[in-house]
Protein backbone atom coordinates (compact mmCIF):
# COMPACT_ATOMS: atom_id res chain seq x y z
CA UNK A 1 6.93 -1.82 1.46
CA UNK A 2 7.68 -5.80 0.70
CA UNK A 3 8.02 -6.48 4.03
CA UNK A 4 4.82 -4.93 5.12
CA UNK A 5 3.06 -6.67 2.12
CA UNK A 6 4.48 -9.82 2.40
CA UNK A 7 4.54 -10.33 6.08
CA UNK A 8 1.26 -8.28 7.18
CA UNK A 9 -0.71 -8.28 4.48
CA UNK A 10 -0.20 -12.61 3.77
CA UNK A 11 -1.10 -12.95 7.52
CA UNK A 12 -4.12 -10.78 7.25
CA UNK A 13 -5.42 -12.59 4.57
CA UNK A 14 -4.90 -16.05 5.83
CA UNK A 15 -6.76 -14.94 8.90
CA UNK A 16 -9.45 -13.24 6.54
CA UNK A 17 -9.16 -17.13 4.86
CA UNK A 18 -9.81 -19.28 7.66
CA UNK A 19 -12.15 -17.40 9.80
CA UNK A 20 -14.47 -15.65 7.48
CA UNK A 21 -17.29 -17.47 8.54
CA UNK A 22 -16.52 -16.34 12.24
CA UNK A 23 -15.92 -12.87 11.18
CA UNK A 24 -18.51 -12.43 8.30
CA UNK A 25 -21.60 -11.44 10.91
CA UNK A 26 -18.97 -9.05 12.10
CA UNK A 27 -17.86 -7.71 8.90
CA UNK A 28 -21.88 -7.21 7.79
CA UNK A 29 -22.45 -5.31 11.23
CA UNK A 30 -19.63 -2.69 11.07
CA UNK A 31 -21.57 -0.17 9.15
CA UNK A 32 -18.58 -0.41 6.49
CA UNK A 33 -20.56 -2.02 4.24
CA UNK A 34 -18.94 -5.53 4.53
CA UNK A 35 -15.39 -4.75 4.28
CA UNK A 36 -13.30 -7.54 4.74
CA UNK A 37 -9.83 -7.91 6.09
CA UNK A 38 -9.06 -9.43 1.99
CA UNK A 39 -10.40 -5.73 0.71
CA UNK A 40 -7.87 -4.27 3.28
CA UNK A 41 -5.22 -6.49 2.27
CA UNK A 42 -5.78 -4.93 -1.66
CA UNK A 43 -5.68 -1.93 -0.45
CA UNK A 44 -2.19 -2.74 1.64
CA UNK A 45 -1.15 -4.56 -1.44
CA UNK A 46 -1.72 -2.19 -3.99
CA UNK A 47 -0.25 0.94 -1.53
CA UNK A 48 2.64 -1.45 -1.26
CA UNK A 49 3.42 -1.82 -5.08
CA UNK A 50 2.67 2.18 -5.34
CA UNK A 51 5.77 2.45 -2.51
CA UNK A 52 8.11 0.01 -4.59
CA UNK A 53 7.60 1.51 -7.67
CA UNK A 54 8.05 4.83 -6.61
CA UNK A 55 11.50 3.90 -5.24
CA UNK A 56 12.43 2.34 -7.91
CA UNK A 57 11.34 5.36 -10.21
CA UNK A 58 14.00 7.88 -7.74
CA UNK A 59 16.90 5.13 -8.19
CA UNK A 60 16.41 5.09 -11.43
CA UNK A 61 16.52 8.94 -11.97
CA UNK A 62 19.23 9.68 -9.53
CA UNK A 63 21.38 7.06 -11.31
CA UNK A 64 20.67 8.94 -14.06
CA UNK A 65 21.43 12.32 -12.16
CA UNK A 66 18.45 13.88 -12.62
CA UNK A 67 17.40 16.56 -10.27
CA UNK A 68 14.77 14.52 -8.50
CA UNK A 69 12.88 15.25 -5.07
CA UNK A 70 10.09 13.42 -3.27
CA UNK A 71 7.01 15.26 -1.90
CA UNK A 72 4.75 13.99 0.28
CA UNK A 73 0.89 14.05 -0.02
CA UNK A 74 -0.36 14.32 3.66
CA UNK A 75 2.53 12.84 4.83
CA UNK A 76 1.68 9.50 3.36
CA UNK A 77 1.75 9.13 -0.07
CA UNK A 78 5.55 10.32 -1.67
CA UNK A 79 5.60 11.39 -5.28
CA UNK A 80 8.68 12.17 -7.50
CA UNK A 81 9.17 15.22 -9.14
CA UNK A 82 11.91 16.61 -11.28
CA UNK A 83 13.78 19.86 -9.93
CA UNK A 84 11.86 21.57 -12.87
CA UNK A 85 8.32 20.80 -11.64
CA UNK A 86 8.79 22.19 -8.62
């Protein structure tokens, strides 16, 4: 997740930076209603913190050996729950 935000997500937006006048007609024509590569890199960003949060959350309750398993929303998005919520 840090790797992906720091190293994909900083490059997007530098690009995003530098050529947004070059890419702005583009952006306006996509039909997407003038997403940019910096609204992507939010998006990235805040999917990112979501990851290394969530990680952090299952250390923390294995350390404290609680029965904890991750389940995955649509194979993307991973969510702790306790043994007794599932």
């Amino acid at each position: 997740a840090i790797l992906s935000y720091a190293f994909i997500g900083a490059v997007v937006w530098i690009v995003d930076m530098y050529y947004c006048d070059l890419l702005l007609p583009f952006y306006l024509k996509s039909g997407l209603g003038g997403m940019t590569l910096h609204v992507l890199w939010h998006i990235g960003a805040g999917f990112g913190t979501y990851l290394a949060i969530t990680f952090l959350i299952l250390v923390r309750l294995q350390v404290l050996k609680k029965d904890v398993y991750l389940k995955w929303l649509g194979n993307i998005i991973p969510i702790c729950l306790l043994g007794e919520q599932i």
